[in-house]
N, C-alpha and C. Protein backbone atom coordinates (compact mmCIF):
# COMPACT_ATOMS: atom_id res chain seq x y z
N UNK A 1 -12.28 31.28 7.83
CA UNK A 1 -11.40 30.89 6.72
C UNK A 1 -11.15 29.38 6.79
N UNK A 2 -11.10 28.86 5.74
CA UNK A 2 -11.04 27.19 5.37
C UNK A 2 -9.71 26.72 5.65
N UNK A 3 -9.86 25.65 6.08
CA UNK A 3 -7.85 25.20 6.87
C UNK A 3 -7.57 24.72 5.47
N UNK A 4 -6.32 24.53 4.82
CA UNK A 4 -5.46 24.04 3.70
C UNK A 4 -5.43 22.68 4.46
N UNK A 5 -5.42 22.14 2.98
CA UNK A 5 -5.24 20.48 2.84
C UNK A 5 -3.80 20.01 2.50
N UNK A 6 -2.58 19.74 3.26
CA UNK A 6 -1.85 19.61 3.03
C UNK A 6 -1.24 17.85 3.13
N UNK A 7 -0.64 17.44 2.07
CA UNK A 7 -0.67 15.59 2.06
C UNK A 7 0.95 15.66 2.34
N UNK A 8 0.89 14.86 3.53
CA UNK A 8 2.85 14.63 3.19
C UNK A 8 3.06 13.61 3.05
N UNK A 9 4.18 13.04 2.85
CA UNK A 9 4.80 12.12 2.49
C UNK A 9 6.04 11.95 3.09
N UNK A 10 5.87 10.88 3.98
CA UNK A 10 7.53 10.64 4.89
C UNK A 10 8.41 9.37 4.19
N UNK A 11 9.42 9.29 3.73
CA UNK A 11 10.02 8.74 3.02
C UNK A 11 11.07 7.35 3.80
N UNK A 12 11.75 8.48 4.84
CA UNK A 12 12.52 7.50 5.63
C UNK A 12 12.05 6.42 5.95
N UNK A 13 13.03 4.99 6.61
CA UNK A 13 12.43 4.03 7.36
C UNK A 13 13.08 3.68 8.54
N UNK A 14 14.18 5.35 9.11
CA UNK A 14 14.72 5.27 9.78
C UNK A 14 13.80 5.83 11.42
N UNK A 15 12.46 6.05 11.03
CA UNK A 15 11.82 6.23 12.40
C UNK A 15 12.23 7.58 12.88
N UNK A 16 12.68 7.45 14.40
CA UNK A 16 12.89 8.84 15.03
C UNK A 16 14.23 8.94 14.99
N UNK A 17 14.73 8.44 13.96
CA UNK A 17 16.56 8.42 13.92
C UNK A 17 16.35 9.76 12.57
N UNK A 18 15.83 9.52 12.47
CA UNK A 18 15.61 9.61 10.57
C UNK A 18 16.30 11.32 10.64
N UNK A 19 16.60 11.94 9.76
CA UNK A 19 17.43 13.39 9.57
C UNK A 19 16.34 14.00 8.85
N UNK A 20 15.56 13.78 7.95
CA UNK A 20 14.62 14.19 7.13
C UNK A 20 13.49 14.34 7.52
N UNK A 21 12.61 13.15 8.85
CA UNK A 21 12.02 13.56 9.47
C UNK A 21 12.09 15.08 10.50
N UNK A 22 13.25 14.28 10.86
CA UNK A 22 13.59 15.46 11.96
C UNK A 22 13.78 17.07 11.36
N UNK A 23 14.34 17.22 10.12
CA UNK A 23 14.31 18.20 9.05
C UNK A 23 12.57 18.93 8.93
N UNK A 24 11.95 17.92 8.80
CA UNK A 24 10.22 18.50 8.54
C UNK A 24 9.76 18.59 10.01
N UNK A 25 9.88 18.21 11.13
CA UNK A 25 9.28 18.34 12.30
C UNK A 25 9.91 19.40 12.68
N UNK A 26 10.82 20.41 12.54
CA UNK A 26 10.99 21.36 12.62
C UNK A 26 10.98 22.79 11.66
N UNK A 27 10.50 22.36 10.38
CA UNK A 27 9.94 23.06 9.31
C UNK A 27 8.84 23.19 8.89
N UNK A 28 8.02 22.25 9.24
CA UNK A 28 6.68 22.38 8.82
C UNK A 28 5.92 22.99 9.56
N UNK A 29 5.81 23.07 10.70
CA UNK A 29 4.99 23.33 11.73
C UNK A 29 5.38 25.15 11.80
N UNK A 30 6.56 25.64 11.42
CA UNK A 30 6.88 27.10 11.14
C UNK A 30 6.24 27.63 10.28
N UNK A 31 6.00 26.71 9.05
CA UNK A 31 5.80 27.48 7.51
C UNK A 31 4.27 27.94 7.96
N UNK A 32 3.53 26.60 8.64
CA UNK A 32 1.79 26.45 8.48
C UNK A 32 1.57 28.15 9.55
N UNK A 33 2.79 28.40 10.32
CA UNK A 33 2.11 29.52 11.17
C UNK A 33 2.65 30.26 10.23
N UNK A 34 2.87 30.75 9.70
CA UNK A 34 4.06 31.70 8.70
C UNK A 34 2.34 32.25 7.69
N UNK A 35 2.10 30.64 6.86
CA UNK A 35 0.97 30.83 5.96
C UNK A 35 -0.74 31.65 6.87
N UNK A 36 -0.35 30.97 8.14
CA UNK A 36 -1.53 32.17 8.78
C UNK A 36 -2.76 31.39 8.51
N UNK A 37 -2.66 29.88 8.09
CA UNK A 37 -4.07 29.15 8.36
C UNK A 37 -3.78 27.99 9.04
N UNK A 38 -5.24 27.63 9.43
CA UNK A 38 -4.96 26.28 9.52
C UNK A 38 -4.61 25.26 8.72
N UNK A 39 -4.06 24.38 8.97
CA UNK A 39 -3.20 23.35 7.82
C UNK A 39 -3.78 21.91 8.18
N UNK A 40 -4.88 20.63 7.16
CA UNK A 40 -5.16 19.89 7.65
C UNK A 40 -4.23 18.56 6.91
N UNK A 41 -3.58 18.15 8.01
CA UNK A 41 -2.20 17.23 7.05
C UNK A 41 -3.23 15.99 7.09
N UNK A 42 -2.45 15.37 5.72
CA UNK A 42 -3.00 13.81 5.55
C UNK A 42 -1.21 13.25 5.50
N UNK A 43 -0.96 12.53 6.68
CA UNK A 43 0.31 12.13 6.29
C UNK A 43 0.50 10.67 5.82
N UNK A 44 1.05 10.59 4.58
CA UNK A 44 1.82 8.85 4.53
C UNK A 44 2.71 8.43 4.70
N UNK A 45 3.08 7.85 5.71
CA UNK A 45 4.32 7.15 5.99
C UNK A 45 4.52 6.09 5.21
N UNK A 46 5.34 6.34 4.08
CA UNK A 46 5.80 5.66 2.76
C UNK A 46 7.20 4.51 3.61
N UNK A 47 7.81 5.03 4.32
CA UNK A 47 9.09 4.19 4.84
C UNK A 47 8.66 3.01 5.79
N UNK A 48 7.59 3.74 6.86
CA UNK A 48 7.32 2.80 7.79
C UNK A 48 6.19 1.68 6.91
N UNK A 49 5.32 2.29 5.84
CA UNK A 49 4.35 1.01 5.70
C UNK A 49 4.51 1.82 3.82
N UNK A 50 5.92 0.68 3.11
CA UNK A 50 5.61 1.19 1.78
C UNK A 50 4.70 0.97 0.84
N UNK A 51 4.35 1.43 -0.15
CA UNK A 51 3.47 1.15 -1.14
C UNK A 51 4.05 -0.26 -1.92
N UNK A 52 3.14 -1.17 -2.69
CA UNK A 52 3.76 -2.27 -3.30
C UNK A 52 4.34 -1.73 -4.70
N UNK A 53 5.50 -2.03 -5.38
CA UNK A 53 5.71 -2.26 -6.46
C UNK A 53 4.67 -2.02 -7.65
N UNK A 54 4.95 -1.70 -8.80
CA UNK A 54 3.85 -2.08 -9.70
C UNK A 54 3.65 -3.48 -9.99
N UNK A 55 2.49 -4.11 -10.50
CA UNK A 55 2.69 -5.05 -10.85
C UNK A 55 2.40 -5.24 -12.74
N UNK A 56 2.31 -6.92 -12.94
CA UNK A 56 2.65 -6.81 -14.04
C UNK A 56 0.99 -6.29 -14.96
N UNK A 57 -0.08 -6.59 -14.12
CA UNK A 57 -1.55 -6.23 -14.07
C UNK A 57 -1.43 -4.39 -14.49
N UNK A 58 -0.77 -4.03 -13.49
CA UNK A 58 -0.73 -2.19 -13.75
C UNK A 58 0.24 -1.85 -15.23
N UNK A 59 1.15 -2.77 -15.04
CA UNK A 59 2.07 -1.92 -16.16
C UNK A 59 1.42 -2.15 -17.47
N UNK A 60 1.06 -3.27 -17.41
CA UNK A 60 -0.44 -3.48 -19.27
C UNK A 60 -1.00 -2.79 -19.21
N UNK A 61 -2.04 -2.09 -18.09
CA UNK A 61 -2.94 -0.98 -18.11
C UNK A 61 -2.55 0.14 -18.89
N UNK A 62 -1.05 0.34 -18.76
CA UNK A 62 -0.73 1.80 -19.10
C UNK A 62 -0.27 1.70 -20.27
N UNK A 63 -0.34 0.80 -21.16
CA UNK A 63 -0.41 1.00 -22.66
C UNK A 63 -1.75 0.99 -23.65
N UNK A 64 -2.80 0.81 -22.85
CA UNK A 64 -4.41 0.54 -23.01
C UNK A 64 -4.90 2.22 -22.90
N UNK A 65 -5.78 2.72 -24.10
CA UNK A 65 -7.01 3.13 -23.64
C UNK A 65 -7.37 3.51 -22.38
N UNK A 66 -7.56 4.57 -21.61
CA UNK A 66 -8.02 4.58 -20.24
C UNK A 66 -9.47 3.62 -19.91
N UNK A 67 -10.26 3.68 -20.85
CA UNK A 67 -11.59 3.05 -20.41
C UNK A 67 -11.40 1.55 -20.75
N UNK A 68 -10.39 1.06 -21.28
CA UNK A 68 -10.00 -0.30 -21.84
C UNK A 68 -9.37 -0.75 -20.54
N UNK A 69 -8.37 0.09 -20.35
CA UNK A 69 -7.49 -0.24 -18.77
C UNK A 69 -8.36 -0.27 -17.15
N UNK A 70 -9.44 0.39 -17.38
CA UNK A 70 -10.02 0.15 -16.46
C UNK A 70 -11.27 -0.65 -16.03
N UNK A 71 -11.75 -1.18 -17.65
CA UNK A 71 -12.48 -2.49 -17.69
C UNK A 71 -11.86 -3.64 -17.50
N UNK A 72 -10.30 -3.34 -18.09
CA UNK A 72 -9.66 -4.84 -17.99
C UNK A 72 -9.23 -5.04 -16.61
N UNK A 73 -8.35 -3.92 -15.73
CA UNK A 73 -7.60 -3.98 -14.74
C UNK A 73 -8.07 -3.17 -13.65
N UNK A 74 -9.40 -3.16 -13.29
CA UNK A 74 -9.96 -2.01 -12.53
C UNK A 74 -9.15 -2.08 -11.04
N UNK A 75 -9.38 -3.29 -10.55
CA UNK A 75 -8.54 -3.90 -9.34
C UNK A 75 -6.83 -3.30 -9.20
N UNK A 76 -6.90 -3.82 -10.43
CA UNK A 76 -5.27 -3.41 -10.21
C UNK A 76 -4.76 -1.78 -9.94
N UNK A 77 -5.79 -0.89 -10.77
CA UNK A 77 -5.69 -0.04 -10.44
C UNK A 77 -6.28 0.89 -9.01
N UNK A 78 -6.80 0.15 -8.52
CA UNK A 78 -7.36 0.67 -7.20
C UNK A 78 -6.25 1.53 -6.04
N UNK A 79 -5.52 1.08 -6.29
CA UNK A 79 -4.55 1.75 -5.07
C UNK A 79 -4.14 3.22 -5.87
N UNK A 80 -3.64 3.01 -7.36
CA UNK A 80 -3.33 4.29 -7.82
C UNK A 80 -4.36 5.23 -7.87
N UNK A 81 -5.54 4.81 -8.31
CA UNK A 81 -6.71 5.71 -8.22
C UNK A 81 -6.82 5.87 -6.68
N UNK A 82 -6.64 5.95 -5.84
CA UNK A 82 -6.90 6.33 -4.44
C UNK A 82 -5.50 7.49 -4.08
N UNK A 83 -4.42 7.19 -4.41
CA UNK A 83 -3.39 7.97 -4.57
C UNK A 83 -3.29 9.10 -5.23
N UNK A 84 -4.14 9.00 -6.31
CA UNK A 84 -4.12 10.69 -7.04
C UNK A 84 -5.05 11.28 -6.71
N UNK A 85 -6.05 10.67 -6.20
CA UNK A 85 -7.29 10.76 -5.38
C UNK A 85 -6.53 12.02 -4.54
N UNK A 86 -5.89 11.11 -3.80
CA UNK A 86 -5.78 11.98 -2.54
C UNK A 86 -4.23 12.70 -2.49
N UNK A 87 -3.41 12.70 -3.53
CA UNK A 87 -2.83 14.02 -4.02
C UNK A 87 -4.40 14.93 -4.65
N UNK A 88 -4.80 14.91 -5.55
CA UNK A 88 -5.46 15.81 -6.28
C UNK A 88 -6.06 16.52 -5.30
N UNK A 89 -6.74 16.40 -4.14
CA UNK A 89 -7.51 16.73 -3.16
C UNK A 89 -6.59 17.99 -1.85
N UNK A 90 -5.63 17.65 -1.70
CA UNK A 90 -4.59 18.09 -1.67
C UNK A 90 -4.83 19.78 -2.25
N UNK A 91 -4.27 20.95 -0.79
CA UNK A 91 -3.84 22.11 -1.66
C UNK A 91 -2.50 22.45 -1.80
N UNK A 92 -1.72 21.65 -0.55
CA UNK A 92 0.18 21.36 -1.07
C UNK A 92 0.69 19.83 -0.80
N UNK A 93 1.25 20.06 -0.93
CA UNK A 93 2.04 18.67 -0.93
C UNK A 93 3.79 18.88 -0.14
N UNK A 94 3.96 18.16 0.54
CA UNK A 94 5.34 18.13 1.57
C UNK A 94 5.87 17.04 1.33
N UNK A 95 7.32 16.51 0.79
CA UNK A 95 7.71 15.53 0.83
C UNK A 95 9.22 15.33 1.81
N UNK A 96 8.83 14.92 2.71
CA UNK A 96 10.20 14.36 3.61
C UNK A 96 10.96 13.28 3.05
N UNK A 97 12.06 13.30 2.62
CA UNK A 97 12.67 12.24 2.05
C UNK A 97 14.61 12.26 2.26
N UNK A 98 14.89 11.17 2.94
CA UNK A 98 16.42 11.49 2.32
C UNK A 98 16.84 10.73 1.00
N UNK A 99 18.15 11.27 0.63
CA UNK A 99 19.06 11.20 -0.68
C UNK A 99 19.53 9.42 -0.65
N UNK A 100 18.80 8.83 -1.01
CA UNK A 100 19.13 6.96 -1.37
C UNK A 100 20.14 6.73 -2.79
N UNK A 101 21.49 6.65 -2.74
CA UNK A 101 21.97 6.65 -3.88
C UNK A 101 22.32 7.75 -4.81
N UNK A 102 22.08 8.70 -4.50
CA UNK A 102 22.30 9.99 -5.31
C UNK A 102 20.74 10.40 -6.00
N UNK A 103 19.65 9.78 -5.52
CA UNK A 103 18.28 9.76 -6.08
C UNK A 103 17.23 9.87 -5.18
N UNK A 104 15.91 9.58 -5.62
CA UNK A 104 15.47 9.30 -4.36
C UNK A 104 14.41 7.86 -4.03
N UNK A 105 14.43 7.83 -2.42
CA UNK A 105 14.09 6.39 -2.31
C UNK A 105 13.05 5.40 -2.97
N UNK A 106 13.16 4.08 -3.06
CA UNK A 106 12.30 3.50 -3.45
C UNK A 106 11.09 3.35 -3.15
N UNK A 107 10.65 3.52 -2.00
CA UNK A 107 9.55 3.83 -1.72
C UNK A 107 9.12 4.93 -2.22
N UNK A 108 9.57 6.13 -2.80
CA UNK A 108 8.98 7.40 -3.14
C UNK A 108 8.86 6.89 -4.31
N UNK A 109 9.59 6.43 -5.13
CA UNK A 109 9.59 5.99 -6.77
C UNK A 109 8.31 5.19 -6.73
N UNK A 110 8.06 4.47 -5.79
CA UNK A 110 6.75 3.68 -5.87
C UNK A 110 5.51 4.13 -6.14
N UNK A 111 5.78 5.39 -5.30
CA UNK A 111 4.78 6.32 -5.09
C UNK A 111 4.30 6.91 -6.44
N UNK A 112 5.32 7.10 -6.77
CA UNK A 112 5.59 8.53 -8.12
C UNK A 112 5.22 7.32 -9.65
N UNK A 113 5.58 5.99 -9.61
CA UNK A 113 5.39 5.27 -10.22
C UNK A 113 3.68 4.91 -10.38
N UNK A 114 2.58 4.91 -9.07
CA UNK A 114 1.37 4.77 -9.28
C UNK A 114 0.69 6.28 -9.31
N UNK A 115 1.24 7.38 -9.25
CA UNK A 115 0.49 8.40 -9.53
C UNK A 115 0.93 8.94 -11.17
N UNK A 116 2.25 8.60 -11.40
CA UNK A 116 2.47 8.80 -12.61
C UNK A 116 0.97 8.01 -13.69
N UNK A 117 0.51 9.04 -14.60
CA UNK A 117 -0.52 7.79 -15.19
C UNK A 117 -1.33 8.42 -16.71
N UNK A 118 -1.08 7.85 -17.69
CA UNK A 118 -1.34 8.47 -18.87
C UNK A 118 -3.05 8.69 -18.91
N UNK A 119 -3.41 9.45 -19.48
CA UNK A 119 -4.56 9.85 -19.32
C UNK A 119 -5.35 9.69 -17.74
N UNK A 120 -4.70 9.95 -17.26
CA UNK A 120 -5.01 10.64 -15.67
C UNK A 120 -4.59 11.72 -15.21
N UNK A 121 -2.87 11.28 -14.85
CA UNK A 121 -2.27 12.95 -14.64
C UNK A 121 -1.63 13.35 -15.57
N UNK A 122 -1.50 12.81 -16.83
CA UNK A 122 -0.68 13.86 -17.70
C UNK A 122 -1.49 12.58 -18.91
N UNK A 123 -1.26 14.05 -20.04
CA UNK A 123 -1.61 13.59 -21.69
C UNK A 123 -0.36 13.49 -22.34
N UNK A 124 -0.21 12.89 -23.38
CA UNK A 124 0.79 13.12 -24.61
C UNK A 124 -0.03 13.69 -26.04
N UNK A 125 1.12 14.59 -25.98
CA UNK A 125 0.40 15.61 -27.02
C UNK A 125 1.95 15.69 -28.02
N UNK A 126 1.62 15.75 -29.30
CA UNK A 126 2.51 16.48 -30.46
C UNK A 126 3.83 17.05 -29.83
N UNK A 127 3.39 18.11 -29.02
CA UNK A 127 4.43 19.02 -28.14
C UNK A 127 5.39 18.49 -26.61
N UNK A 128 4.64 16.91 -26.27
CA UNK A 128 5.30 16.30 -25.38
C UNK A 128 3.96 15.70 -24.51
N UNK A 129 4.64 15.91 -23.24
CA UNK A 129 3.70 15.47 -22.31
C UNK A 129 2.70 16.83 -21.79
N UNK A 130 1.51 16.50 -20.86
CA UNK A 130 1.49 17.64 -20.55
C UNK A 130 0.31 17.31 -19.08
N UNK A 131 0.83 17.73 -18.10
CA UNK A 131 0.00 18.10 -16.60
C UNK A 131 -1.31 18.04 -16.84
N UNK A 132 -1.97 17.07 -16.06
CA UNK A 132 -3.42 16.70 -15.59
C UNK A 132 -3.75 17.54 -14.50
N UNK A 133 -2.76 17.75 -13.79
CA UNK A 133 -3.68 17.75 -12.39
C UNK A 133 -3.45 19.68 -11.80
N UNK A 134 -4.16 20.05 -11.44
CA UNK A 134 -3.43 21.45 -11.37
C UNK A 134 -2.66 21.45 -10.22
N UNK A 135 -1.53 22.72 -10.74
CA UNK A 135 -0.41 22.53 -9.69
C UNK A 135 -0.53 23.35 -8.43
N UNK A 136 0.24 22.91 -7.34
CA UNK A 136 0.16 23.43 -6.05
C UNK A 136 1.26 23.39 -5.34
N UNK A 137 1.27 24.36 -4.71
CA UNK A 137 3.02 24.46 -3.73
C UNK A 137 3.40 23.29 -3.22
N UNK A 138 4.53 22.39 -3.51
CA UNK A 138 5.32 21.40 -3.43
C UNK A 138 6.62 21.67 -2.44
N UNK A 139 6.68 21.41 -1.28
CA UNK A 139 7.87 21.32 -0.65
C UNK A 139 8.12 20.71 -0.09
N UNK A 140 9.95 19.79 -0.62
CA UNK A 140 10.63 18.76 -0.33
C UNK A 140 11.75 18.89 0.82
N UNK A 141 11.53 18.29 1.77
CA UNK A 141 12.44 18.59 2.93
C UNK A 141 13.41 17.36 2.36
N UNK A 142 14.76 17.69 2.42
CA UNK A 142 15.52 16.42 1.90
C UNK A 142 17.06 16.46 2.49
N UNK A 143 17.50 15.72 3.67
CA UNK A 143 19.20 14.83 3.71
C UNK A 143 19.80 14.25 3.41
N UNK A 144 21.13 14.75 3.27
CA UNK A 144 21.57 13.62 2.33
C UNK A 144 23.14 13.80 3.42
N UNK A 145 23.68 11.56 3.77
CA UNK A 145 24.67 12.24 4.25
C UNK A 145 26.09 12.48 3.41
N UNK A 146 26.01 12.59 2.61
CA UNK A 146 27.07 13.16 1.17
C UNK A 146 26.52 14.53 1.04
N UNK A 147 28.24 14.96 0.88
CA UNK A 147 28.08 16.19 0.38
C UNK A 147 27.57 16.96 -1.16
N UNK A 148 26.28 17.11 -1.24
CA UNK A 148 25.59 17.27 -2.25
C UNK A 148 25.14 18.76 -2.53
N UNK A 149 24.26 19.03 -3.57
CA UNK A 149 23.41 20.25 -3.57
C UNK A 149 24.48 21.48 -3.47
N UNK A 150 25.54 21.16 -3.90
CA UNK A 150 26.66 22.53 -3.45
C UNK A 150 27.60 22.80 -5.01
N UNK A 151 28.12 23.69 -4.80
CA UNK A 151 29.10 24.20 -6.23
C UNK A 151 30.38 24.14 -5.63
N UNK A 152 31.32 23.79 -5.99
CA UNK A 152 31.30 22.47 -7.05
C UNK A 152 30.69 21.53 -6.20
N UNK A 153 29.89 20.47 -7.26
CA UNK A 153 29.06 19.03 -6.52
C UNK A 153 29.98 18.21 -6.34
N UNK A 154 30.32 17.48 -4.96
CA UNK A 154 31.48 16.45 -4.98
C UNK A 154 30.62 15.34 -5.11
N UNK A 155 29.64 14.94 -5.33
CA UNK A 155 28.88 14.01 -5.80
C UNK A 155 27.62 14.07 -6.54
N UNK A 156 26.98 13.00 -7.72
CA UNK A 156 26.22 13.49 -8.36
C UNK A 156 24.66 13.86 -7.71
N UNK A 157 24.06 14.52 -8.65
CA UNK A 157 22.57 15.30 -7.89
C UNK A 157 21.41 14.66 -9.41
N UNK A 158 20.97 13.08 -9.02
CA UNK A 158 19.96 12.89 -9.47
C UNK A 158 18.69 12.78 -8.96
N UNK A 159 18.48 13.47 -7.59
CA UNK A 159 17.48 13.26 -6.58
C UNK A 159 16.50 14.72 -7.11
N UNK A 160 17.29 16.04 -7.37
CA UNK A 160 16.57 17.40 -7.44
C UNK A 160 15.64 17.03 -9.19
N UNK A 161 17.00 17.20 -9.85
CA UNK A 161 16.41 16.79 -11.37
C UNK A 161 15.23 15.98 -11.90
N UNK A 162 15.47 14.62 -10.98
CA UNK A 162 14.36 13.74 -11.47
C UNK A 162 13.42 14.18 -10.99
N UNK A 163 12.94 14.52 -9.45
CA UNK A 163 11.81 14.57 -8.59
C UNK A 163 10.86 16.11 -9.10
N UNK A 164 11.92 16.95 -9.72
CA UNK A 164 10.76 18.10 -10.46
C UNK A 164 10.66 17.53 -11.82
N UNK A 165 11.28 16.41 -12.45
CA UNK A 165 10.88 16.22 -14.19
C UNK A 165 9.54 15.45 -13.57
N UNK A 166 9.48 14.41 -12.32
CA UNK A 166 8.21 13.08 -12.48
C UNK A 166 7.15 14.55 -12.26
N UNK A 167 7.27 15.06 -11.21
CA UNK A 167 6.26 16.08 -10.57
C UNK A 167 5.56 16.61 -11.39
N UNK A 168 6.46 17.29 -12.27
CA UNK A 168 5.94 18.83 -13.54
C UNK A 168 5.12 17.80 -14.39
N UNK A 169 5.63 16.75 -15.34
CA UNK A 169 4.53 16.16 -16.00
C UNK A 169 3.45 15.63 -15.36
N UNK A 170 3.23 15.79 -14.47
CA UNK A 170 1.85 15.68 -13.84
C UNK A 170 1.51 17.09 -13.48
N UNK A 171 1.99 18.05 -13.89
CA UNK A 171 1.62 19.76 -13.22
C UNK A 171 1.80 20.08 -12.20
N UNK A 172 2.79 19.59 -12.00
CA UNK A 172 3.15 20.10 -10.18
C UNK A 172 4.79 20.69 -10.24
N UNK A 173 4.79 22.32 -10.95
CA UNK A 173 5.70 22.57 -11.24
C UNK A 173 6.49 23.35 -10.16
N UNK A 174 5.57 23.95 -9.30
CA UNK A 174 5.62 24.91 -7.95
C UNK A 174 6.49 24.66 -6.78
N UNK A 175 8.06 24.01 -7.26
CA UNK A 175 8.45 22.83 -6.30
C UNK A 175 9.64 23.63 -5.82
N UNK A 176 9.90 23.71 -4.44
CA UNK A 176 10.70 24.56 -3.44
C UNK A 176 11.59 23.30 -2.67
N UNK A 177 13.12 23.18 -2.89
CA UNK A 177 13.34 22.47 -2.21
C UNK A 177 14.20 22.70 -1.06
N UNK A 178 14.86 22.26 0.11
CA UNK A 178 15.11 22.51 0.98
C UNK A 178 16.00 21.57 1.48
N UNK A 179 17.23 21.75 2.53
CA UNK A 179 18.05 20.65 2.06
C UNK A 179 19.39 21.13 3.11
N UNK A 180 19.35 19.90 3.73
CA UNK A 180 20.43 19.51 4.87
C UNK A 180 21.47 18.55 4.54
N UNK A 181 22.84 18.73 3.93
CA UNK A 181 23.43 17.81 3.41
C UNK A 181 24.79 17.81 4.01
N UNK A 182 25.28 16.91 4.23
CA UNK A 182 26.89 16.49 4.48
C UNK A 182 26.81 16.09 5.96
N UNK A 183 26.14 15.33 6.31
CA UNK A 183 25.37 14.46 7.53
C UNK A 183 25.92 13.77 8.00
N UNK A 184 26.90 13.14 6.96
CA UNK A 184 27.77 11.84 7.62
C UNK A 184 28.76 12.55 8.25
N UNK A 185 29.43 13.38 8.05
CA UNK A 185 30.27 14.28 8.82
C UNK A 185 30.26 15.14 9.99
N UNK A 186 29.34 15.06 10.28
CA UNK A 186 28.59 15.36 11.52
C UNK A 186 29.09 14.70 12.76
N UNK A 187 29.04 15.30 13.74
CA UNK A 187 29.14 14.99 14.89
C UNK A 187 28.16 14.55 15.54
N UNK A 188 27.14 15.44 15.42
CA UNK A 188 25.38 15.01 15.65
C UNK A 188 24.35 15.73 15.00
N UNK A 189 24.30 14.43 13.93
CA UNK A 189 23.44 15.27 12.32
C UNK A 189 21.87 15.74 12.88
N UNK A 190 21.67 15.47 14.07
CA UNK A 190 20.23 16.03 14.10
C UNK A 190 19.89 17.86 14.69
N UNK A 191 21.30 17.23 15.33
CA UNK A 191 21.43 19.46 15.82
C UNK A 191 21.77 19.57 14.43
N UNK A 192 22.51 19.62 13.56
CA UNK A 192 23.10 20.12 12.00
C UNK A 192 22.00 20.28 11.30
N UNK A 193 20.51 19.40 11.64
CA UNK A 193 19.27 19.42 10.36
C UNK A 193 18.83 20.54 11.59
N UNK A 194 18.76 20.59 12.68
CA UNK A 194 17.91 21.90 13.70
C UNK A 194 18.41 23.59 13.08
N UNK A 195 19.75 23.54 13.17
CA UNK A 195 20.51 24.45 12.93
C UNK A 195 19.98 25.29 11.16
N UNK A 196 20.25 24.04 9.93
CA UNK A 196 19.44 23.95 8.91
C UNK A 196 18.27 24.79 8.31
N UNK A 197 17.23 23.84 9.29
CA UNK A 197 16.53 24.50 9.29
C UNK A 197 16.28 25.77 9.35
N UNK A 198 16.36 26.56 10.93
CA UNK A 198 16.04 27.73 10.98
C UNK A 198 17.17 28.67 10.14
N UNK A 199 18.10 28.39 9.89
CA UNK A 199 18.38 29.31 8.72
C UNK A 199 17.71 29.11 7.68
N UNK A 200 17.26 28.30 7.06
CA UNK A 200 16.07 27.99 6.27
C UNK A 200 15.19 29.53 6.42
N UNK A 201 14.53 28.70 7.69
CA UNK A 201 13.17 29.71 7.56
C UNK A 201 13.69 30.92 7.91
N UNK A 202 14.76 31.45 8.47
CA UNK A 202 15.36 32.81 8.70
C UNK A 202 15.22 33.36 7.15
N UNK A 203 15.83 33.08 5.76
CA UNK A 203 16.42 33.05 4.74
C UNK A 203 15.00 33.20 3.46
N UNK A 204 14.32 32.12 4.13
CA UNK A 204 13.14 31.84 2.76
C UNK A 204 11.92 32.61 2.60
N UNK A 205 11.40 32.97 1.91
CA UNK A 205 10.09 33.74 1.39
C UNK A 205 9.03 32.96 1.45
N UNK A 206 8.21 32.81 2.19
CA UNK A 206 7.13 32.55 1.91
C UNK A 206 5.87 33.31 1.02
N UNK A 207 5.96 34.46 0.46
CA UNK A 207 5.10 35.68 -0.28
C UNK A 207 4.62 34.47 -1.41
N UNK A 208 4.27 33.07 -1.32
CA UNK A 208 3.57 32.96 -2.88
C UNK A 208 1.79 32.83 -2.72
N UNK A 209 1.83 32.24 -3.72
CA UNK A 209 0.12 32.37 -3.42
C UNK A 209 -0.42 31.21 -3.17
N UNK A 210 -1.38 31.51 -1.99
CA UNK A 210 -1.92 30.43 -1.03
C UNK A 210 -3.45 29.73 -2.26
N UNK A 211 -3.30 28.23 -2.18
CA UNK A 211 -4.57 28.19 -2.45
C UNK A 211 -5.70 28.21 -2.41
N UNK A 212 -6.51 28.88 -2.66
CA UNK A 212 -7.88 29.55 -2.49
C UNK A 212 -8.83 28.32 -2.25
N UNK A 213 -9.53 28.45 -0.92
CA UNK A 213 -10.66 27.15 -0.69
C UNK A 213 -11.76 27.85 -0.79
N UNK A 214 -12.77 27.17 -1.52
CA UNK A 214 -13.75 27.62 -1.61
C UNK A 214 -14.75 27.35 -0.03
């Protein structure tokens, strides 16, 4: 049987301090035995070495013609074409990230900013936008040290909302999130993300459907 291609994405730039790391180093490595294959990760460490900004070269591209944008700005686009590259290639996707502002970090927006891409991963059609790329199990390990993600919210939640609206218009609707919050209150937030966790995986279903490698 063929090992799964799984791409993560580490968000923090807090290293081995980080809560979100520490959140996925004890979640991920459960799920991949859980799924019953081998799992071949491509990881990017988005915090320790971020992606650049767009520039002003990329953002003209994306009002052009795809074959116009890529005669004029082929260069510029090189990094994004390598990025959806290697999402598309991808049979899940893992994103480690904590809660920056009630959202999520700039470095991930960076991210989500060069894979976002009109006539690449998503069309505009009459009816809206609509998913390029086909979708695949998405799971976001995410801390936040505010008390978030809860009823009543004592603070706002623009981190869940936005990160499945960028995702889905590119077809990546399959998105499971997961989530260690009220950190700052902690005594020692990294037993609190341990603890987390395995009620996590005590709690969660894994029964969906694995993607099929040829």
């Amino acid at each position: 049987m063929n090992s799964l291609k799984l791409l993560q994405l580490e968000c923090s730039p807090r290293g081995e301090n980080s809560t979100s790391r520490h959140f996925t180093h004890h979640l991920l490595p459960a799920m991949a035995e859980r799924f019953g294959r081998d799992i071949q990760v491509v990881r990017r460490d988005l915090g320790a070495e971020p992606l650049p900004p767009i520039t002003a070269e990329y953002a003209e591209s994306l009002v052009l013609p795809i074959a116009e944008a890529k005669s004029r700005f082929g260069a510029a686009l090189a990094l994004s074409d390598h990025l959806i590259q290697e999402l598309d290639d991808a049979d899940m996707l893992w994103i480690s990230a904590p809660v920056h502002n009630f959202t999520v970090p700039a470095v991930l927006k960076n991210w989500i900013d060069l894979v976002v891409r009109r006539d690449v991963t998503f069309k505009t059609t009459e009816n809206g936008k609509v998913g390029l790329l086909q979708d695949r199990p998405t799971f976001v390990a995410v801390t936040s040290g505010g008390a978030m993600f809860r009823e009543p919210a004592l603070q706002p939640d623009f981190f869940r909302p936005y990160l499945k609206a960028a995702l889905g218009v590119i077809g990546l609707k399959d998105v499971t999130f997961m989530h260690a919050t009220g950190l700052a209150f902690a005594d020692e937030p990294l037993s609190v993300v341990e603890t987390k966790a395995e009620q996590w995986l005590r709690e969660a279903s894994f029964r969906r459907t694995i993607p099929s490698i040829a």
